[in-house]
PDB file of N, CA and C in Angstrom:
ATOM      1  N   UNK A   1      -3.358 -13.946  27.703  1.00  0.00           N
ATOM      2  CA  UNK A   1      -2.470 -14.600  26.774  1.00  0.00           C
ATOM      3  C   UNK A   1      -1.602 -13.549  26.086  1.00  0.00           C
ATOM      4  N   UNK A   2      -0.164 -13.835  26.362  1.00  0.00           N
ATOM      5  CA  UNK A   2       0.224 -12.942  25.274  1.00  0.00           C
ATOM      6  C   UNK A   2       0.599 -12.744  23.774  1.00  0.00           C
ATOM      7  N   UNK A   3       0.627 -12.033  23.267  1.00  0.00           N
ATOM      8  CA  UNK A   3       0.405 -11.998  21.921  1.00  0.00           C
ATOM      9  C   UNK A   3       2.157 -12.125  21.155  1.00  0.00           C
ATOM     10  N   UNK A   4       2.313 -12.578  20.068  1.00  0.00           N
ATOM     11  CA  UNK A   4       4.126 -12.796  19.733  1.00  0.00           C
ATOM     12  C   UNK A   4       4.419 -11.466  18.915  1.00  0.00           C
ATOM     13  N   UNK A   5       5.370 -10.606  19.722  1.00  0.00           N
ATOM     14  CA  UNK A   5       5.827 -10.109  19.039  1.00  0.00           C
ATOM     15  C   UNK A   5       6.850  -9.780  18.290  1.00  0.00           C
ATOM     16  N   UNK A   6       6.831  -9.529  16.866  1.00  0.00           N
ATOM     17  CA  UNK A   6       8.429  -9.566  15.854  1.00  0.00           C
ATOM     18  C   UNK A   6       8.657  -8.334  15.154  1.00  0.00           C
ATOM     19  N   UNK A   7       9.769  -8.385  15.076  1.00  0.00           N
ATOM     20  CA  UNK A   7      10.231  -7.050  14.261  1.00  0.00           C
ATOM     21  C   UNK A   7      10.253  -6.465  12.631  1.00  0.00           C
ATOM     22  N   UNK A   8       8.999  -7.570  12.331  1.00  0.00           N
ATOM     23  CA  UNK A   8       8.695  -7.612  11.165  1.00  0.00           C
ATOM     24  C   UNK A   8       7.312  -7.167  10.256  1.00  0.00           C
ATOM     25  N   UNK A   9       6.642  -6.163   9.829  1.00  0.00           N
ATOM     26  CA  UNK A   9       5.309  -6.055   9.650  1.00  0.00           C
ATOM     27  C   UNK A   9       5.048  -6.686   8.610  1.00  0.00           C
ATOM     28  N   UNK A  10       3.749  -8.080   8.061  1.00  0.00           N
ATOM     29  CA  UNK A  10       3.378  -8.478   7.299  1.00  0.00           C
ATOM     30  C   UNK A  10       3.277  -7.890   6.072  1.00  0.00           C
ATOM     31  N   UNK A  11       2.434  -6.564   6.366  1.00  0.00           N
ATOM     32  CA  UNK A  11       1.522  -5.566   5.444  1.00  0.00           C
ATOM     33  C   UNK A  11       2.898  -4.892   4.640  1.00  0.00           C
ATOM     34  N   UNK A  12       3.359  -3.825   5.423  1.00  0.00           N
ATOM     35  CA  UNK A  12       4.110  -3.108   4.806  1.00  0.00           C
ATOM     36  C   UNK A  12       5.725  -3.592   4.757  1.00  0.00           C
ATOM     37  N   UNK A  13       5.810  -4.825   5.431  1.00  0.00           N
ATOM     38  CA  UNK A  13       7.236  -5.473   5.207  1.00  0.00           C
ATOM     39  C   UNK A  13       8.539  -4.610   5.897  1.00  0.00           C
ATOM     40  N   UNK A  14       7.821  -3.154   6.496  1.00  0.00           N
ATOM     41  CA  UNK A  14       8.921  -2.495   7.267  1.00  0.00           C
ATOM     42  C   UNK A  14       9.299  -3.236   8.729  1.00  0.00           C
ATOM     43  N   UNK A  15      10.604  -2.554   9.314  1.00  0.00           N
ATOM     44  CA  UNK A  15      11.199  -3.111  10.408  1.00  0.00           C
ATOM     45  C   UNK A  15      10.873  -2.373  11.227  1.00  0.00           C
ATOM     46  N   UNK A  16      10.013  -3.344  11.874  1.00  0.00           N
ATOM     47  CA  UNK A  16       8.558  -2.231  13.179  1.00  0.00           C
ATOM     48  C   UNK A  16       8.300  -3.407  14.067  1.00  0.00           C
ATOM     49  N   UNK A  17       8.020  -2.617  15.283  1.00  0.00           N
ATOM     50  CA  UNK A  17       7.464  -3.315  15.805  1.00  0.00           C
ATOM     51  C   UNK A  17       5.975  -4.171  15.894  1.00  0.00           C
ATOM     52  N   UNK A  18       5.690  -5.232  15.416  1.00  0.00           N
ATOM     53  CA  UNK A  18       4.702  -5.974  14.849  1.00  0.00           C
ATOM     54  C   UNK A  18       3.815  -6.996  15.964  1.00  0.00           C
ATOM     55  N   UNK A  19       2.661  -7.483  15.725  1.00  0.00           N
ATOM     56  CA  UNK A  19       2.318  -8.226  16.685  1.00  0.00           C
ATOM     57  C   UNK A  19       0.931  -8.884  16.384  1.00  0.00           C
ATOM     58  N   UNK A  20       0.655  -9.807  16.786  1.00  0.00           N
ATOM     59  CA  UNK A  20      -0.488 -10.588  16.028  1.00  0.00           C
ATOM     60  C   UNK A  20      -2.015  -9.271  16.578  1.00  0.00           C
ATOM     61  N   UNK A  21      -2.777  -9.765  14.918  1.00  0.00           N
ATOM     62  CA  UNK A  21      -3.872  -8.487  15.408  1.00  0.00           C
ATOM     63  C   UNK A  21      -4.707  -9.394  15.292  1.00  0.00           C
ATOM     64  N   UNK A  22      -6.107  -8.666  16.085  1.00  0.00           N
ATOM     65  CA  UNK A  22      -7.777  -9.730  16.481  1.00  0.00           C
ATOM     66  C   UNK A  22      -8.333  -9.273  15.101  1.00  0.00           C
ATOM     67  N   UNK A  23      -8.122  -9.739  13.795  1.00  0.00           N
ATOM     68  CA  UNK A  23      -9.924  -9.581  13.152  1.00  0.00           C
ATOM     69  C   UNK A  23     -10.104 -10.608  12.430  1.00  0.00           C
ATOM     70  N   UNK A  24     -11.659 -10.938  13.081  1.00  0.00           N
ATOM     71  CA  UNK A  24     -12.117 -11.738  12.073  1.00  0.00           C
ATOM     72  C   UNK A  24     -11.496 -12.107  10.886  1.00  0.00           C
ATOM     73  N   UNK A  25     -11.835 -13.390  10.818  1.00  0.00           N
ATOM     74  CA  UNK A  25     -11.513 -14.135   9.537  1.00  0.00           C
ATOM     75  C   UNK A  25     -12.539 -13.923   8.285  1.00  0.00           C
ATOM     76  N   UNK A  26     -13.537 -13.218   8.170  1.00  0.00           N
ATOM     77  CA  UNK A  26     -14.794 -12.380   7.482  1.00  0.00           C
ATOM     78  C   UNK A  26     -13.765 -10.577   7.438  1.00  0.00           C
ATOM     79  N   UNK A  27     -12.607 -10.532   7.879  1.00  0.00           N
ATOM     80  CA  UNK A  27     -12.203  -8.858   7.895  1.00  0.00           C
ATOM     81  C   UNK A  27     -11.527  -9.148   7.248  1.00  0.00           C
ATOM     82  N   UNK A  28     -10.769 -10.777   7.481  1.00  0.00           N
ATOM     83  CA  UNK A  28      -9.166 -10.950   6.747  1.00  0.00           C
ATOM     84  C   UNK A  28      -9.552 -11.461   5.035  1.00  0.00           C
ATOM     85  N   UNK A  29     -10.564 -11.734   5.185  1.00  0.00           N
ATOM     86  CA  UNK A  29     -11.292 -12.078   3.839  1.00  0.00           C
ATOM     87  C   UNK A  29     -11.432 -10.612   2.530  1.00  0.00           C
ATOM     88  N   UNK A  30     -12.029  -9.811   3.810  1.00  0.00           N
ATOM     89  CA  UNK A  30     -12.714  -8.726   3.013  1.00  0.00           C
ATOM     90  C   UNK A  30     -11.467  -7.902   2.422  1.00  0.00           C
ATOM     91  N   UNK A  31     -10.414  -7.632   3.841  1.00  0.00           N
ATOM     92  CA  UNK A  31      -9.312  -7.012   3.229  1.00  0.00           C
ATOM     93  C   UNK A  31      -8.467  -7.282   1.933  1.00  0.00           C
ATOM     94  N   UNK A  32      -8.641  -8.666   1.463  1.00  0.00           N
ATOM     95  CA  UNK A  32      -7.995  -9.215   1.005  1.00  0.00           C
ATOM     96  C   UNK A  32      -8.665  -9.113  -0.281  1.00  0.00           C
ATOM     97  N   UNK A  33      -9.685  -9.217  -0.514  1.00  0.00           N
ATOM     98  CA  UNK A  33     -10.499  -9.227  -1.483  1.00  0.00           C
ATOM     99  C   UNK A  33     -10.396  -7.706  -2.014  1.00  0.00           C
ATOM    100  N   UNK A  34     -10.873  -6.780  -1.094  1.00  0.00           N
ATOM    101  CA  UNK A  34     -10.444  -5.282  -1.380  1.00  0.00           C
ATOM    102  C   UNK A  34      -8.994  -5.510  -2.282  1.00  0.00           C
ATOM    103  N   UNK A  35      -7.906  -5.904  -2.246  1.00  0.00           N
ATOM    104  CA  UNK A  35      -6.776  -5.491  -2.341  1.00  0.00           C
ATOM    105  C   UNK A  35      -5.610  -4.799  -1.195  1.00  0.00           C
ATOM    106  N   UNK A  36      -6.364  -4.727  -0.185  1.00  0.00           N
ATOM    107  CA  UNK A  36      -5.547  -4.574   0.785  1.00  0.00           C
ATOM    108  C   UNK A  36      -4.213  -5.154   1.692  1.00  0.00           C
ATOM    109  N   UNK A  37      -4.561  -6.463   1.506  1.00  0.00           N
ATOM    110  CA  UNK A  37      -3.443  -7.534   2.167  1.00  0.00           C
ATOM    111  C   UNK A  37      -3.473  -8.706   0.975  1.00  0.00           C
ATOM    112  N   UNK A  38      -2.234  -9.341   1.043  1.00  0.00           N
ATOM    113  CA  UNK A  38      -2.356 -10.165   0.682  1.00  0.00           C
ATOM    114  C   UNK A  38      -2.898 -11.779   1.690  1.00  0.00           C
ATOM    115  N   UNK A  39      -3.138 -12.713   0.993  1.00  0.00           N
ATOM    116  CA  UNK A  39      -3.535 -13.828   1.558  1.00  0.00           C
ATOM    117  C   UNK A  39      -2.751 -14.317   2.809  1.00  0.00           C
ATOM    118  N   UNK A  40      -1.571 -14.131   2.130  1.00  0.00           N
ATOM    119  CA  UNK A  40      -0.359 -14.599   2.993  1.00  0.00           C
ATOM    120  C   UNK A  40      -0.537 -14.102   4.375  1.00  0.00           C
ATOM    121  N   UNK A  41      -0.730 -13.103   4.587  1.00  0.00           N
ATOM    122  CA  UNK A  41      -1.266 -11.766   5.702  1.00  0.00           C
ATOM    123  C   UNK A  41      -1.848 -12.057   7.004  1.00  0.00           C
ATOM    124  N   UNK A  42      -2.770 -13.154   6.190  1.00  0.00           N
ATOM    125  CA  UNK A  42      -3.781 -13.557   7.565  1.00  0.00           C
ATOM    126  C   UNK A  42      -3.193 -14.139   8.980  1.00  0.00           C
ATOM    127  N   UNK A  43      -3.271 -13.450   9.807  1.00  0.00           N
ATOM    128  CA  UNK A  43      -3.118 -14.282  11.159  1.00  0.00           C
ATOM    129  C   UNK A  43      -1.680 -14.272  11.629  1.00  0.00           C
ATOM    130  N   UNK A  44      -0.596 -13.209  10.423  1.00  0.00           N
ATOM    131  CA  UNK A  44       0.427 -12.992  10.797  1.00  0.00           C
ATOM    132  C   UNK A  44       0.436 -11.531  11.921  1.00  0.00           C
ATOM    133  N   UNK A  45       1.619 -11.144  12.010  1.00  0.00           N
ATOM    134  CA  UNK A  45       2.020 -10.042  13.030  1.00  0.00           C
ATOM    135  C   UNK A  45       2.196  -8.691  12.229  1.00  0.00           C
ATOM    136  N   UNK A  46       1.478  -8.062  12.689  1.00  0.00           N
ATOM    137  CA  UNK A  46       1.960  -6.300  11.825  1.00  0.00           C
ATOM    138  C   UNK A  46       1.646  -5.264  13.030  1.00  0.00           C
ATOM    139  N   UNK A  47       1.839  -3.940  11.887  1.00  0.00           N
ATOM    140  CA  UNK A  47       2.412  -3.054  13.280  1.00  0.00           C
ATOM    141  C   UNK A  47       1.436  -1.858  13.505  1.00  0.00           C
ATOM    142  N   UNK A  48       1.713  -1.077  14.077  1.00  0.00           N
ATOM    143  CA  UNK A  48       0.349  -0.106  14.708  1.00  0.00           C
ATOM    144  C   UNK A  48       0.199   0.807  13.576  1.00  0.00           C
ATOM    145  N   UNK A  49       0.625   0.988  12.986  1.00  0.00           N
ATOM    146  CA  UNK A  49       0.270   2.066  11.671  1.00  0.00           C
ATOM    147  C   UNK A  49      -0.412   0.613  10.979  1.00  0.00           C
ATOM    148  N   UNK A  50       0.000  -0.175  10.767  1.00  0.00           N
ATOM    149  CA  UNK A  50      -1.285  -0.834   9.215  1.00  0.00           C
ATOM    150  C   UNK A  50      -2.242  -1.313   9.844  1.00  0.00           C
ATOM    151  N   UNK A  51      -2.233  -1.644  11.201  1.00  0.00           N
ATOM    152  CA  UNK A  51      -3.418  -2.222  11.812  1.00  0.00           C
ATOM    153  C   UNK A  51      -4.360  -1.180  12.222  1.00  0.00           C
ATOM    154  N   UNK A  52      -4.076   0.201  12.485  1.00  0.00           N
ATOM    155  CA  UNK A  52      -4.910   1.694  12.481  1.00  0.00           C
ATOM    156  C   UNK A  52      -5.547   2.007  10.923  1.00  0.00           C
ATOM    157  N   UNK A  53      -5.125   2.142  10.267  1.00  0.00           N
ATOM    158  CA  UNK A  53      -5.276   1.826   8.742  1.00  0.00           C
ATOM    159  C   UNK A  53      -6.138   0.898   8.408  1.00  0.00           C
ATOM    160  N   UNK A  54      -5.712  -0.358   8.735  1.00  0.00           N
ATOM    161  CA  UNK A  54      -6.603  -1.643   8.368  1.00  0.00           C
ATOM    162  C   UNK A  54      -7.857  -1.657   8.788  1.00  0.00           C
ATOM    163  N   UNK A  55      -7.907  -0.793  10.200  1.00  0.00           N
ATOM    164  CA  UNK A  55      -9.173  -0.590  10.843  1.00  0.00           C
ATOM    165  C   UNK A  55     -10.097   0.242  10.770  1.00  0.00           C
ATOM    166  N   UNK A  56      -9.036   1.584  10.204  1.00  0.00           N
ATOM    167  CA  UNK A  56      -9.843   2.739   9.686  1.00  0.00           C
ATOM    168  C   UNK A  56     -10.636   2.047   8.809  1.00  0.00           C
ATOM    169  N   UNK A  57      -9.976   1.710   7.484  1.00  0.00           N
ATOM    170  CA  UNK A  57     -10.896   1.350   6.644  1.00  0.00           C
ATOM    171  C   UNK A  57     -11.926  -0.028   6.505  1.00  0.00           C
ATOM    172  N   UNK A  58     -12.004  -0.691   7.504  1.00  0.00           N
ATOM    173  CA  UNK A  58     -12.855  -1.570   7.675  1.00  0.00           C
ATOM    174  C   UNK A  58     -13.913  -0.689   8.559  1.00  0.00           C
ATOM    175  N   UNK A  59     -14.106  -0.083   9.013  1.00  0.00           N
ATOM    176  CA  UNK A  59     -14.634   1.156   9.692  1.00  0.00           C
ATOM    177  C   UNK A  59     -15.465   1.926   8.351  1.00  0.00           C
ATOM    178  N   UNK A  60     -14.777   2.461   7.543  1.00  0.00           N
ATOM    179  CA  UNK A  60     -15.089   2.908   6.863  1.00  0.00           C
ATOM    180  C   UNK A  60     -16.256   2.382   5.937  1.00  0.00           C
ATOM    181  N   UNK A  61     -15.633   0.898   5.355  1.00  0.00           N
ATOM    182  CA  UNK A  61     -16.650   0.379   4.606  1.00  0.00           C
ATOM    183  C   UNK A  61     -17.446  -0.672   5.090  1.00  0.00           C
ATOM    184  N   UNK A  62     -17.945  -0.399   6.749  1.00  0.00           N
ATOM    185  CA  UNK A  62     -18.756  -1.535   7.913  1.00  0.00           C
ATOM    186  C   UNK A  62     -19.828  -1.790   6.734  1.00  0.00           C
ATOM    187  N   UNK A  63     -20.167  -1.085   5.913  1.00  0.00           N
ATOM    188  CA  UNK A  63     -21.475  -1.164   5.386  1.00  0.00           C
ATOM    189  C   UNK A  63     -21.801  -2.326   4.008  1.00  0.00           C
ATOM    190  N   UNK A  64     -19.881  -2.234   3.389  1.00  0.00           N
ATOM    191  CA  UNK A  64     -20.143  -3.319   2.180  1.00  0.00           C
ATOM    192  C   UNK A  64     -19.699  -4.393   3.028  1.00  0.00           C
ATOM    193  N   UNK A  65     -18.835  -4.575   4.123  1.00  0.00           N
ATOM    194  CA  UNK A  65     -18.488  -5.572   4.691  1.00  0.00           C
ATOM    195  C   UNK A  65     -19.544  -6.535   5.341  1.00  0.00           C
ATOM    196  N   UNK A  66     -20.828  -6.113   5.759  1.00  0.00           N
ATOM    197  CA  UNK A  66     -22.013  -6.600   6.379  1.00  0.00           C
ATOM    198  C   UNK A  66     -22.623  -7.216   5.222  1.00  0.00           C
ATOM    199  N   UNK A  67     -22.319  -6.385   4.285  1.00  0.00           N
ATOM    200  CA  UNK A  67     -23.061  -7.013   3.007  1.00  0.00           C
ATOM    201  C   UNK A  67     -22.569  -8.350   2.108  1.00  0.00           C
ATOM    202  N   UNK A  68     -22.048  -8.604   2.522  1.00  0.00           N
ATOM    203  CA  UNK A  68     -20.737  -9.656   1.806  1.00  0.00           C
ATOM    204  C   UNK A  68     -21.233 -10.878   2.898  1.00  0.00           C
ATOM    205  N   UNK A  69     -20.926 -11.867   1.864  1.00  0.00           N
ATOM    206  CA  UNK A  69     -22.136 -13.361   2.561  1.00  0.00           C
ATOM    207  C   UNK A  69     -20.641 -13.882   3.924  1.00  0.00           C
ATOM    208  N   UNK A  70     -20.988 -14.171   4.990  1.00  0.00           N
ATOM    209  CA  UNK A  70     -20.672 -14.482   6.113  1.00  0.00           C
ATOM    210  C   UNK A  70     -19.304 -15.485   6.232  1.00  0.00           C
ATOM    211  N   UNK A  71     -19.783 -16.543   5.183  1.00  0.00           N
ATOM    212  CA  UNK A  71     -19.096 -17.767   4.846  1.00  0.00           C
ATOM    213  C   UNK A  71     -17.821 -18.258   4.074  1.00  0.00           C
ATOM    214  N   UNK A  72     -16.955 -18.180   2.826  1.00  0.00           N
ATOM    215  CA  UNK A  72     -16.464 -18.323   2.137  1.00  0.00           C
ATOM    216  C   UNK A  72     -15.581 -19.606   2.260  1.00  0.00           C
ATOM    217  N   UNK A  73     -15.818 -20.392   1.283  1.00  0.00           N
ATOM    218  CA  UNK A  73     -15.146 -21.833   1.268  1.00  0.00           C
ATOM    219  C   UNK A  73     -13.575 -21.596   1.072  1.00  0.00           C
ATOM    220  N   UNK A  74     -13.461 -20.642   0.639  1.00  0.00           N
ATOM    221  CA  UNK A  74     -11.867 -20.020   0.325  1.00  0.00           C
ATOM    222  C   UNK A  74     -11.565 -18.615   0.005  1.00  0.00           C
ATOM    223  N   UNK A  75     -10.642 -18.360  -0.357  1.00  0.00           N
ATOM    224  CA  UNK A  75     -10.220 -16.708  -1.009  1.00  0.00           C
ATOM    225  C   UNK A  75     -10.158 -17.000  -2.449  1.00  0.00           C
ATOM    226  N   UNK A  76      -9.815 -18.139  -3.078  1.00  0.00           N
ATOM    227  CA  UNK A  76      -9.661 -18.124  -4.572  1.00  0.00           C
ATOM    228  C   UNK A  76     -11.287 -18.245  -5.354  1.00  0.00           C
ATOM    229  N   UNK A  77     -11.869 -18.785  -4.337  1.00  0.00           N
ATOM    230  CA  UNK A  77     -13.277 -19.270  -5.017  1.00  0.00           C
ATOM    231  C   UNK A  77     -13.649 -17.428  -5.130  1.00  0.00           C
ATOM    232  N   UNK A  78     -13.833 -16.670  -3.832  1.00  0.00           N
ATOM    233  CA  UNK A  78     -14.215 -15.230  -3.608  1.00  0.00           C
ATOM    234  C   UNK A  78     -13.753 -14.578  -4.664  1.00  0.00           C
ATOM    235  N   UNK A  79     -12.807 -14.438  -5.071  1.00  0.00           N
ATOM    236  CA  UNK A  79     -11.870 -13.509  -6.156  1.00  0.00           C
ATOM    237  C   UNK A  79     -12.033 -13.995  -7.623  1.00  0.00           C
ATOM    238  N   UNK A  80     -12.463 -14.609  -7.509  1.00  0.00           N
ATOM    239  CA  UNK A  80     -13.157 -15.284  -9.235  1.00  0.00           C
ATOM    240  C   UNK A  80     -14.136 -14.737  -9.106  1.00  0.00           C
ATOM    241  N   UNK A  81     -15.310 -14.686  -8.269  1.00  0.00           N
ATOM    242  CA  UNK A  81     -16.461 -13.851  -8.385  1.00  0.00           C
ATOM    243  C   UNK A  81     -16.580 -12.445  -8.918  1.00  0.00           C
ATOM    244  N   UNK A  82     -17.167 -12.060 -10.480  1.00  0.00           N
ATOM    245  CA  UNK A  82     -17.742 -11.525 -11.246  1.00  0.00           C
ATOM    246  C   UNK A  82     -17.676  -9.868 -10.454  1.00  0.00           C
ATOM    247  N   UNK A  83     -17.940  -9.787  -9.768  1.00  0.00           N
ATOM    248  CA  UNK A  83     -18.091  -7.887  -8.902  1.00  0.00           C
ATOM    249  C   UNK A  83     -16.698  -7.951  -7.928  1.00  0.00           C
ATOM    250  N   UNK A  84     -15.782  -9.471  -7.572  1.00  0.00           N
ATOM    251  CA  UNK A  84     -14.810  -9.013  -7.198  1.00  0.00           C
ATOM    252  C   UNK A  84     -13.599  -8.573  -7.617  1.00  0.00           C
ATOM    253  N   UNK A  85     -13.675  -9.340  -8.870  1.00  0.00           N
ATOM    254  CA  UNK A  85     -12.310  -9.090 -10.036  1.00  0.00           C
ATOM    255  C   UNK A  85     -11.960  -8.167 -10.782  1.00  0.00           C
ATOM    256  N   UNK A  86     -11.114  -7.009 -10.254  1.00  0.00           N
ATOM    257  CA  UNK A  86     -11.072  -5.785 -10.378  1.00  0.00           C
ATOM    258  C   UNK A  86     -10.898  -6.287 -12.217  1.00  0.00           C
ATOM    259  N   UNK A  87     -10.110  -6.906 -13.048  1.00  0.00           N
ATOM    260  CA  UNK A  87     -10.243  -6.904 -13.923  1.00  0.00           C
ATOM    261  C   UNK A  87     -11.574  -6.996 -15.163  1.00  0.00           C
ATOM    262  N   UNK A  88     -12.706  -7.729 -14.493  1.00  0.00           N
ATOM    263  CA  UNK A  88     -14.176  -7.602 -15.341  1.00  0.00           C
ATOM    264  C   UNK A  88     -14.803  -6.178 -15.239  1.00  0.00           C
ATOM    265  N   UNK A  89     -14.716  -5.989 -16.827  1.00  0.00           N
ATOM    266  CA  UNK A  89     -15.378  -4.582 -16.817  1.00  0.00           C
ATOM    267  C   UNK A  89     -17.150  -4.321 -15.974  1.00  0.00           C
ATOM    268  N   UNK A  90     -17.452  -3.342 -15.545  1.00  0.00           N
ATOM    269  CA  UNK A  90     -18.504  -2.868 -15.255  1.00  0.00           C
ATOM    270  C   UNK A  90     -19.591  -3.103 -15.874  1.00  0.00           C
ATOM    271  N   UNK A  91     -19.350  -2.832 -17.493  1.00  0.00           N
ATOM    272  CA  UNK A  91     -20.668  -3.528 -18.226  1.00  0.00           C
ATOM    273  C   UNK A  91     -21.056  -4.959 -17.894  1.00  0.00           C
ATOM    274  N   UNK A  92     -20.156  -5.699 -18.109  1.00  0.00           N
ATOM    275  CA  UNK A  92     -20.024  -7.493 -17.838  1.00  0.00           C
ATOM    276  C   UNK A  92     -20.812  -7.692 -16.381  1.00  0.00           C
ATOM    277  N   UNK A  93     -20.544  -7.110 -15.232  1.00  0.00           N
ATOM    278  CA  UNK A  93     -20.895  -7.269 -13.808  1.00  0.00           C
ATOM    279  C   UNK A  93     -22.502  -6.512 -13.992  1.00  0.00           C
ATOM    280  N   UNK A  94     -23.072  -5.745 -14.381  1.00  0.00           N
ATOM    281  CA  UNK A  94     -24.107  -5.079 -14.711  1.00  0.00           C
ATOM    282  C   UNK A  94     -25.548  -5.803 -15.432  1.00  0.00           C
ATOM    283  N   UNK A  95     -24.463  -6.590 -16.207  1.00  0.00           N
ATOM    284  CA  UNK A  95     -25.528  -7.688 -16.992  1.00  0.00           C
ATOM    285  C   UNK A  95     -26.308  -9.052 -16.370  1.00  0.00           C
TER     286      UNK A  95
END
């Protein structure tokens, strides 16, 4: 099957050559949650530098990503959660 490609990258919005990438919907979650992509992101076309990147660091953190529950009913429900909201201080998440 081939994959669509456009001259547009999701991620970094530069004029590249772009193209739909394979990860999981548990990667497109995690990235997203990280701060890495936005929502919008998922399942669109980007280009060989953010998808090397995107992979490095899902690579990188295989270990919190395994750890993170399988499922998610959404991205808004995920990002309200208490250890994901970069804004709740550390003490608050601790308690």
């Amino acid at each position: 099957m081939r994959k669509s490609v456009t001259n547009s990258c999701s991620v970094c919005c530069e004029a590249r050559k772009s193209r739909s990438r394979e990860f999981s919907s548990h990667a497109w979650s995690a990235l997203t949650m990280w701060g890495e992509v936005e929502q919008r992101t998922f399942g669109q076309p980007i280009c060989e530098g953010c998808y090397r990147e995107l992979r490095d660091l899902l690579i990188e953190r295989s270990e919190e990503l395994h750890a993170m529950p399988m499922t998610q009913p959404d991205f808004a429900s995920v990002l309200e959660m208490p250890f994901m909201n970069k804004e709740t201080p550390a003490a608050q998440i601790a308690s």
